[in-house]
PDB file of N, CA and C in Angstrom:
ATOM      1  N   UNK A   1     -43.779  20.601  76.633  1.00  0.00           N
ATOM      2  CA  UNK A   1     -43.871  19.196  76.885  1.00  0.00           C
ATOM      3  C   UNK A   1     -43.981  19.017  78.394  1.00  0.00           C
ATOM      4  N   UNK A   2     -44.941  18.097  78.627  1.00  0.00           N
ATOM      5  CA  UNK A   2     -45.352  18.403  80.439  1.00  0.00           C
ATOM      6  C   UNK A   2     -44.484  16.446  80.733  1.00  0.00           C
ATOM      7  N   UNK A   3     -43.775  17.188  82.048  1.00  0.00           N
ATOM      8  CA  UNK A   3     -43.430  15.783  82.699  1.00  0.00           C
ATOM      9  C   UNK A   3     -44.237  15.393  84.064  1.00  0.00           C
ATOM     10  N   UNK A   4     -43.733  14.953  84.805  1.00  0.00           N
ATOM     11  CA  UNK A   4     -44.504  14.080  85.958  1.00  0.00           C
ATOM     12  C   UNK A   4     -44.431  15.621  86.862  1.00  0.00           C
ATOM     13  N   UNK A   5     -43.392  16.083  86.763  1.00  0.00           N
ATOM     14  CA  UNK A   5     -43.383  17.445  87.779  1.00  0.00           C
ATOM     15  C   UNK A   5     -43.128  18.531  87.617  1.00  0.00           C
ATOM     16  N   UNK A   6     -42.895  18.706  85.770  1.00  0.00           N
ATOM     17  CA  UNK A   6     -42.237  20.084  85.339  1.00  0.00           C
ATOM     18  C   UNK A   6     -42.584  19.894  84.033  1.00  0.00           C
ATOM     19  N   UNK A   7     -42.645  21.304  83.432  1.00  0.00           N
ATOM     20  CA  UNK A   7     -43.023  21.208  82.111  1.00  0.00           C
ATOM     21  C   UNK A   7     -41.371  21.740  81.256  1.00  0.00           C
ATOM     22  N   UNK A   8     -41.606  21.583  79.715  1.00  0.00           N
ATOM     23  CA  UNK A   8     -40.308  21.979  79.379  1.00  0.00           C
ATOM     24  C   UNK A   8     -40.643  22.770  78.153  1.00  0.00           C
ATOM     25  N   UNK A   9     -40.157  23.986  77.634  1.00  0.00           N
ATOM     26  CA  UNK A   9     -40.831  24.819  76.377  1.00  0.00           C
ATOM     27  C   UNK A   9     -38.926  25.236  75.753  1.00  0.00           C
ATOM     28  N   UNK A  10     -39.642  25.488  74.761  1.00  0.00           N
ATOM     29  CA  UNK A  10     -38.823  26.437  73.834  1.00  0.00           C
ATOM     30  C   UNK A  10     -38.921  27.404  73.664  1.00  0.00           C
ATOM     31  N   UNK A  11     -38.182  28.738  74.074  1.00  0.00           N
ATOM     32  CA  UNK A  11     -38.237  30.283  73.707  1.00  0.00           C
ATOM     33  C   UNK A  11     -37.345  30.309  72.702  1.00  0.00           C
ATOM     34  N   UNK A  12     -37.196  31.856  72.036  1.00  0.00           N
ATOM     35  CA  UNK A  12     -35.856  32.234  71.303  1.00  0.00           C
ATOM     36  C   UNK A  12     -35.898  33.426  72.263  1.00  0.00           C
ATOM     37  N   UNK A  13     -34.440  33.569  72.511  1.00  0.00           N
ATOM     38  CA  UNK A  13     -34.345  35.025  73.161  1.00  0.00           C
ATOM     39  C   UNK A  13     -32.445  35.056  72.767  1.00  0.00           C
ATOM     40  N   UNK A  14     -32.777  36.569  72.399  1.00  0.00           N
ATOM     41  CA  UNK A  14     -31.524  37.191  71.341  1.00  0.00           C
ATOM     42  C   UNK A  14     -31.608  36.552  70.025  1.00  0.00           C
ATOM     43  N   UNK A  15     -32.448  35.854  69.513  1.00  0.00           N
ATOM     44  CA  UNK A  15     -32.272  34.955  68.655  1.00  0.00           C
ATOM     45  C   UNK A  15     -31.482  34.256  68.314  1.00  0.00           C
ATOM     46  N   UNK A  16     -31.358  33.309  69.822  1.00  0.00           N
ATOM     47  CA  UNK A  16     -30.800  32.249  70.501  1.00  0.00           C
ATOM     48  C   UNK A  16     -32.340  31.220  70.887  1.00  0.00           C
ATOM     49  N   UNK A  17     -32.105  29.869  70.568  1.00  0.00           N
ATOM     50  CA  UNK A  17     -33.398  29.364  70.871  1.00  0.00           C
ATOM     51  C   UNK A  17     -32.612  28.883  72.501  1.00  0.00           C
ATOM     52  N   UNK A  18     -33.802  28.662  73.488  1.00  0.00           N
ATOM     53  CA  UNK A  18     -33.095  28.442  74.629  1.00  0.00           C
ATOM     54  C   UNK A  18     -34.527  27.027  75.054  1.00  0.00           C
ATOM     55  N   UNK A  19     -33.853  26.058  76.048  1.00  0.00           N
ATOM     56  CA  UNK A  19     -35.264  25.371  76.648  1.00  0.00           C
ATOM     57  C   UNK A  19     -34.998  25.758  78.433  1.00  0.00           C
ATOM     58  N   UNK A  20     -36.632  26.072  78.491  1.00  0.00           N
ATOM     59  CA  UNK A  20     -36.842  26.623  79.881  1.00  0.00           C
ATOM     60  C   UNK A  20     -37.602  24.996  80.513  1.00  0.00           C
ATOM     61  N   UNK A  21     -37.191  24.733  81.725  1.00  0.00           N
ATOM     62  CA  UNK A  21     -37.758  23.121  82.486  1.00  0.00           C
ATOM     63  C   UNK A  21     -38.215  24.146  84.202  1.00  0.00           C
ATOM     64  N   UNK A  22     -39.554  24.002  83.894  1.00  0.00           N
ATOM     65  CA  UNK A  22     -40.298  24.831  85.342  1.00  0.00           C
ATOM     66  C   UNK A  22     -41.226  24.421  86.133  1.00  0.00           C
ATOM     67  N   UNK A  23     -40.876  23.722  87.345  1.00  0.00           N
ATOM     68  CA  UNK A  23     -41.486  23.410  88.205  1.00  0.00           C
ATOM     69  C   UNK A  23     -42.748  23.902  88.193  1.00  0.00           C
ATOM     70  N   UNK A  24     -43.901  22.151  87.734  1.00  0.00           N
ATOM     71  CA  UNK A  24     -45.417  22.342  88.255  1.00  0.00           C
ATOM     72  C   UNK A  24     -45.651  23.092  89.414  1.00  0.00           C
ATOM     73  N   UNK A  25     -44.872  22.323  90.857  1.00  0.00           N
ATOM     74  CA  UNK A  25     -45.276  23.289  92.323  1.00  0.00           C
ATOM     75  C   UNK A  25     -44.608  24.751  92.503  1.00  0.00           C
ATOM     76  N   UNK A  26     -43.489  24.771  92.321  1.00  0.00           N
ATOM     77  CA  UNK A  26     -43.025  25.825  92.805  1.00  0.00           C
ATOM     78  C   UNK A  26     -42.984  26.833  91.754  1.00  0.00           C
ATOM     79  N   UNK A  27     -42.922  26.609  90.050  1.00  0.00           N
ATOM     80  CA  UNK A  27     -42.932  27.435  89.054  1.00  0.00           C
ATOM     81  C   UNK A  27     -41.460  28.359  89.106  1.00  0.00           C
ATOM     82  N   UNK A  28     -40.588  27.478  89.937  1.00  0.00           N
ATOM     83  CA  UNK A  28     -39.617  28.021  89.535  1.00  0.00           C
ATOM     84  C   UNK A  28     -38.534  27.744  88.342  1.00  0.00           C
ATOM     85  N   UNK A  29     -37.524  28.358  87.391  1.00  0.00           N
ATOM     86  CA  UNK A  29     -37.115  27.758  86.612  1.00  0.00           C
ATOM     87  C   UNK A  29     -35.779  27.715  85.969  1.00  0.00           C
ATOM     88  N   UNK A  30     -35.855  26.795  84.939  1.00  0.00           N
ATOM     89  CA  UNK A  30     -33.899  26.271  84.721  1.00  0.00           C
ATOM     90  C   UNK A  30     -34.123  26.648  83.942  1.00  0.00           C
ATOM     91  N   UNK A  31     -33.531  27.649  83.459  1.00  0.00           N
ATOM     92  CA  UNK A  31     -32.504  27.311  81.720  1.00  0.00           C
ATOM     93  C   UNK A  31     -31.497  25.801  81.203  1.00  0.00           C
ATOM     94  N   UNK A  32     -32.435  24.922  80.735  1.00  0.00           N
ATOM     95  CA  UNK A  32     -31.110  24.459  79.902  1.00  0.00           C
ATOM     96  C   UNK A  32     -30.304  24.609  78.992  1.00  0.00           C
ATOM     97  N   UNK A  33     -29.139  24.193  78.930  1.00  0.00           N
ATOM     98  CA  UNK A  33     -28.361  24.441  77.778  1.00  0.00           C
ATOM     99  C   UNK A  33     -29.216  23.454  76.573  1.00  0.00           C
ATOM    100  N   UNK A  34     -28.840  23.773  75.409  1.00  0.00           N
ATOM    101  CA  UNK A  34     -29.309  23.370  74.158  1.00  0.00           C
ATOM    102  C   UNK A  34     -27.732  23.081  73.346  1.00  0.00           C
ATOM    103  N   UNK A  35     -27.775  22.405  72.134  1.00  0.00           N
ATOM    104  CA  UNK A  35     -26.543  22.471  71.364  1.00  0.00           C
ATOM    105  C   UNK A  35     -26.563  23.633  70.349  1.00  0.00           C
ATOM    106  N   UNK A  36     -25.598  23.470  69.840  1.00  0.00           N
ATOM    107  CA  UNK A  36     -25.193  24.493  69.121  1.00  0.00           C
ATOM    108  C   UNK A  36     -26.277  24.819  67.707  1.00  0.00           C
ATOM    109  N   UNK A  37     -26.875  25.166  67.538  1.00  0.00           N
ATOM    110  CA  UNK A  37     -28.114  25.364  65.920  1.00  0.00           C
ATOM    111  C   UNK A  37     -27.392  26.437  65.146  1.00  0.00           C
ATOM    112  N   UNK A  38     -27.601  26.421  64.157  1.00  0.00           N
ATOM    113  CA  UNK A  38     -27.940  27.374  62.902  1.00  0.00           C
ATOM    114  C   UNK A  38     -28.506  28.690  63.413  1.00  0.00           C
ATOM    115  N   UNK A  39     -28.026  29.684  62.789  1.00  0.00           N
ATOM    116  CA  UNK A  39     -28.564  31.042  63.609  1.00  0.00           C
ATOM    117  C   UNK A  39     -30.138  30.952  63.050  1.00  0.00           C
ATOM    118  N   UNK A  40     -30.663  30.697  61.881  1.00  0.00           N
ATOM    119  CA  UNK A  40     -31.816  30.626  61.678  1.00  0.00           C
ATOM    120  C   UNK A  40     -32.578  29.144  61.777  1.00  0.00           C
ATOM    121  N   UNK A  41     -32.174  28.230  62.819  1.00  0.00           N
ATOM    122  CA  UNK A  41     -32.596  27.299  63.020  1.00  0.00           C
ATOM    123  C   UNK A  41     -33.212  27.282  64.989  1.00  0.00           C
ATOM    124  N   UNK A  42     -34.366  26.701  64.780  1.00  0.00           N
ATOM    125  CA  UNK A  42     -34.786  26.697  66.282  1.00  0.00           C
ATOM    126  C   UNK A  42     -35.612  25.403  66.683  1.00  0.00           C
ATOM    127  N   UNK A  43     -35.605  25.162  67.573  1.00  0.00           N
ATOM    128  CA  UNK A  43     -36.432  24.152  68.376  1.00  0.00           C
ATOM    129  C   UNK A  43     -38.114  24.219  67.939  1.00  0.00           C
ATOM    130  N   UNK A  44     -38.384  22.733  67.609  1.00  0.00           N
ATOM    131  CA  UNK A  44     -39.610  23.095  67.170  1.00  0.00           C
ATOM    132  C   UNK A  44     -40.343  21.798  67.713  1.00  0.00           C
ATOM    133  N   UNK A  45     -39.901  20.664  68.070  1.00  0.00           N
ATOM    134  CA  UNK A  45     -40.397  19.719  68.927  1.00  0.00           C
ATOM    135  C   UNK A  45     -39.834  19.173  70.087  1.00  0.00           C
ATOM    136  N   UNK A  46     -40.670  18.690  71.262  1.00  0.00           N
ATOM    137  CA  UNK A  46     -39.598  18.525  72.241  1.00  0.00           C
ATOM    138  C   UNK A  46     -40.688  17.131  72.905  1.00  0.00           C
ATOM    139  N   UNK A  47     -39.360  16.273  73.221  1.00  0.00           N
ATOM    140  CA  UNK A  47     -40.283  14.848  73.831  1.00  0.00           C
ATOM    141  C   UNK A  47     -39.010  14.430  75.108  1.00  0.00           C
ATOM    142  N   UNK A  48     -39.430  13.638  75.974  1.00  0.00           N
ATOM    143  CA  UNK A  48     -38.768  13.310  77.158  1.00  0.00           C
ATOM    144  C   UNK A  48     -39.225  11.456  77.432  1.00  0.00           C
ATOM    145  N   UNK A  49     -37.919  11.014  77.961  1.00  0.00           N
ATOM    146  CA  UNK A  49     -38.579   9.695  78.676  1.00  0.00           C
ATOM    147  C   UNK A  49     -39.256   9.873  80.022  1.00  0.00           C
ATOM    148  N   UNK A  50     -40.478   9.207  79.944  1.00  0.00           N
ATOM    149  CA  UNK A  50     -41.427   9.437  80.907  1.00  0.00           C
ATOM    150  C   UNK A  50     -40.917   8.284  82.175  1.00  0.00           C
ATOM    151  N   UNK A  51     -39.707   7.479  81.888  1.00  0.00           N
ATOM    152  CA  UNK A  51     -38.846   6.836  83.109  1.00  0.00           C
ATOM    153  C   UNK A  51     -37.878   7.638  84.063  1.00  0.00           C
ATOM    154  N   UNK A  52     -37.415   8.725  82.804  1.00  0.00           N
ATOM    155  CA  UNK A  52     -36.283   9.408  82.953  1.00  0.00           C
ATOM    156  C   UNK A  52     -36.486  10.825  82.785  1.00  0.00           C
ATOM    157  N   UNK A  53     -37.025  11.810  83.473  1.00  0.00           N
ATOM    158  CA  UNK A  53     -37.379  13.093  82.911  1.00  0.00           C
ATOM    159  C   UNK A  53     -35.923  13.889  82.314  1.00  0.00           C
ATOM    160  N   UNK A  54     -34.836  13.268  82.646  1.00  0.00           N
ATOM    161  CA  UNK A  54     -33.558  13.826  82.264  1.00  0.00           C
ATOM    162  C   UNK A  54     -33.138  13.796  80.477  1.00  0.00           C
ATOM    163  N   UNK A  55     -33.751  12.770  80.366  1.00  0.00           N
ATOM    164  CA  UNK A  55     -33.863  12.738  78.857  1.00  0.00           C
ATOM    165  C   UNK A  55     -34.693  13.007  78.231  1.00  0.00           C
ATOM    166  N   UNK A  56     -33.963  14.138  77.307  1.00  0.00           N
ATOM    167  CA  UNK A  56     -35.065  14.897  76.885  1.00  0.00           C
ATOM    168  C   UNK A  56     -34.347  14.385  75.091  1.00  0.00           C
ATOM    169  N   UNK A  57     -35.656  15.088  74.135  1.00  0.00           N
ATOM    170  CA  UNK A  57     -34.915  14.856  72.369  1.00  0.00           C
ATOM    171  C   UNK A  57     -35.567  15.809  72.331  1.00  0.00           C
ATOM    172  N   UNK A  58     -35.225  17.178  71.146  1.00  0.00           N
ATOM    173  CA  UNK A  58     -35.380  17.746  70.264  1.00  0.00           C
ATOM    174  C   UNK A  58     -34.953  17.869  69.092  1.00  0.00           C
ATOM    175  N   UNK A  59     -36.616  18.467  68.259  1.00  0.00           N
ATOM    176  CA  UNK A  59     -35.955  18.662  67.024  1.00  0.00           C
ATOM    177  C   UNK A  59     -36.318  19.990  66.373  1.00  0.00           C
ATOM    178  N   UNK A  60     -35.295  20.086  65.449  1.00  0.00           N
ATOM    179  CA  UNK A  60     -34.828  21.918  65.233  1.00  0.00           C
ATOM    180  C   UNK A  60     -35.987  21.683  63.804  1.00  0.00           C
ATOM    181  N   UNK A  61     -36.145  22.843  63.356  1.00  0.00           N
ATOM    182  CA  UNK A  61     -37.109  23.390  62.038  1.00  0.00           C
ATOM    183  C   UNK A  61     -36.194  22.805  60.776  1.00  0.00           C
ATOM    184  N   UNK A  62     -34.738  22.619  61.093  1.00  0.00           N
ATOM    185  CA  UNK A  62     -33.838  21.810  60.229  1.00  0.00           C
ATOM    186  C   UNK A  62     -33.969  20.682  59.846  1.00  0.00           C
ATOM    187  N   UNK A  63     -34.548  19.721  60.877  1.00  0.00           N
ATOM    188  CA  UNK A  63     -35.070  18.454  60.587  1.00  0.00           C
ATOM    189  C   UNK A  63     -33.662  17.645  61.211  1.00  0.00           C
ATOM    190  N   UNK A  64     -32.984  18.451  62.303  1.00  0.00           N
ATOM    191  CA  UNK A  64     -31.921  18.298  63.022  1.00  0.00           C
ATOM    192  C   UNK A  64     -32.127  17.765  64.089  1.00  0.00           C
ATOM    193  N   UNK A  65     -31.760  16.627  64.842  1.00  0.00           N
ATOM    194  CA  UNK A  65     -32.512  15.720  66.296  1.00  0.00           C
ATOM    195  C   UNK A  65     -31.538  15.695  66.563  1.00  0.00           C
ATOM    196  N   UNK A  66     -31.720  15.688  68.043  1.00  0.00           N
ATOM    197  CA  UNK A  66     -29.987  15.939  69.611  1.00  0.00           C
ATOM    198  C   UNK A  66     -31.178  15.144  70.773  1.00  0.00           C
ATOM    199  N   UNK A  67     -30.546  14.329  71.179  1.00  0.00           N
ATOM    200  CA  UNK A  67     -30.708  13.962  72.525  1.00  0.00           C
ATOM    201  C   UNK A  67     -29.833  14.293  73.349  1.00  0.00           C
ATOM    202  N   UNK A  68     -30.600  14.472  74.888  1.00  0.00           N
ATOM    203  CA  UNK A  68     -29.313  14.297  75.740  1.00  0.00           C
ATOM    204  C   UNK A  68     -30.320  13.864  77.235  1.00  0.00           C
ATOM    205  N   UNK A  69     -29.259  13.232  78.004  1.00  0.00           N
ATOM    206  CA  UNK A  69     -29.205  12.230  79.324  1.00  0.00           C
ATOM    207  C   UNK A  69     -29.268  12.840  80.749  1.00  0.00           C
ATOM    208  N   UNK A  70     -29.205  13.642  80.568  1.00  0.00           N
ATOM    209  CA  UNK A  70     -28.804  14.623  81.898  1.00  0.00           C
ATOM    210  C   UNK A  70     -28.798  16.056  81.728  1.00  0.00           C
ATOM    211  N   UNK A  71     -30.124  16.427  81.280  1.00  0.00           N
ATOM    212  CA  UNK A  71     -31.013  17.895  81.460  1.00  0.00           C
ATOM    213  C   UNK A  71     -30.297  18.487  80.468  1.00  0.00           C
ATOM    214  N   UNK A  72     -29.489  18.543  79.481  1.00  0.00           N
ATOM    215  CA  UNK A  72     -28.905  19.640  79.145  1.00  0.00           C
ATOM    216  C   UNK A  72     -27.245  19.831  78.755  1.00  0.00           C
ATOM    217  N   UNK A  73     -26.686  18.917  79.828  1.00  0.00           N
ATOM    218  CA  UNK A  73     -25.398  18.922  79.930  1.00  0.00           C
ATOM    219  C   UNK A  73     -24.826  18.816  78.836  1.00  0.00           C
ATOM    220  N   UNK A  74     -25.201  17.516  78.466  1.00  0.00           N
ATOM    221  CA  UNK A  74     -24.436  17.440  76.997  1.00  0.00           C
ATOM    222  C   UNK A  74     -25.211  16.686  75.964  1.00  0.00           C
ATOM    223  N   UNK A  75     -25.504  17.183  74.472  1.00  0.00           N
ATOM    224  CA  UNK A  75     -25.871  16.742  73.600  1.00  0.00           C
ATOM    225  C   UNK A  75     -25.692  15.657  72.182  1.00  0.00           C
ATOM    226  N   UNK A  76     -26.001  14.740  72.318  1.00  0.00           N
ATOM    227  CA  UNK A  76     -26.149  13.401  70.987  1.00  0.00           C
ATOM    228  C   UNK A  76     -26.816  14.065  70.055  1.00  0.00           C
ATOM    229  N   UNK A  77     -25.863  13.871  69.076  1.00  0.00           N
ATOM    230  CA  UNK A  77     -26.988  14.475  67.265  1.00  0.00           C
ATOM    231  C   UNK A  77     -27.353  13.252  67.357  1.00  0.00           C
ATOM    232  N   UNK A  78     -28.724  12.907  66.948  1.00  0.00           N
ATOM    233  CA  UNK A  78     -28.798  11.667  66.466  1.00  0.00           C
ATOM    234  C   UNK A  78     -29.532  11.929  64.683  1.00  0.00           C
ATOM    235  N   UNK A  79     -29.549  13.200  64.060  1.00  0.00           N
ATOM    236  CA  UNK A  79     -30.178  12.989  62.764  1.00  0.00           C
ATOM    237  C   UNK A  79     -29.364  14.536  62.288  1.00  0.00           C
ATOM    238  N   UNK A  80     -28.816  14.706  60.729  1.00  0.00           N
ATOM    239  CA  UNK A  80     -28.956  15.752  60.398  1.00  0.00           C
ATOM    240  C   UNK A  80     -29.830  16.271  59.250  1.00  0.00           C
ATOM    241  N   UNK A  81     -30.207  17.299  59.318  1.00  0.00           N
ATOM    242  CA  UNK A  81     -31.088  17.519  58.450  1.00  0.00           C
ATOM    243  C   UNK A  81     -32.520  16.538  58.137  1.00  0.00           C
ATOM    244  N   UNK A  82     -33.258  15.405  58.738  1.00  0.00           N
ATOM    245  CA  UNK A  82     -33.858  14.458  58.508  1.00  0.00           C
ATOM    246  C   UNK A  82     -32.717  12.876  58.188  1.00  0.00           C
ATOM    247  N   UNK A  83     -31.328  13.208  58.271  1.00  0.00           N
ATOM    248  CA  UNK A  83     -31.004  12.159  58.068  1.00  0.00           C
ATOM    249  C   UNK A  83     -30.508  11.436  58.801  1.00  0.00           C
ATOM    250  N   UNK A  84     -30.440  10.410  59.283  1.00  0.00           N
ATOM    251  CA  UNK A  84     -29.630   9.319  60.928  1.00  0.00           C
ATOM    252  C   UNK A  84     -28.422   9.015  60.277  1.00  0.00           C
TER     253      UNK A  84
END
């Protein structure tokens, strides 16, 4: 998902899903934290406010949605399984 100055992806590594946020100019990069998933559950969509690049939403292959306000720090379920 590309923002005004950084893009943001989903890896799995250890089979741990993780989100990487990496500077367009410099290509350098953050690990954010993510919440807690299902060992066989991973990140499969990712959207941001284009006011606020800090807010980011994902959603897991669960049909599981988490927002959060501040890169990472801390996570809002807002759906489980497809449900609010």
């Amino acid at each position: 998902m590309f923002q005004e100055k950084s893009v943001v992806f989903a890896a799995v590594e250890n089979d741990q899903s993780i989100l990487i946020k990496q500077s367009l100019d410099t290509k350098h990069e953050e690990v954010l934290a993510v919440p807690p998933l299902d060992e066989k559950d991973h990140i499969m969509y990712i959207t941001s406010n284009p006011a606020n690049d800090k807010e980011i939403v994902i959603v897991t292959m669960n049909g599981d949605i988490f927002m959060t306000k501040n890169n990472g720090e801390s996570w809002t379920k807002l759906a489980s399984e497809g449900e609010i």
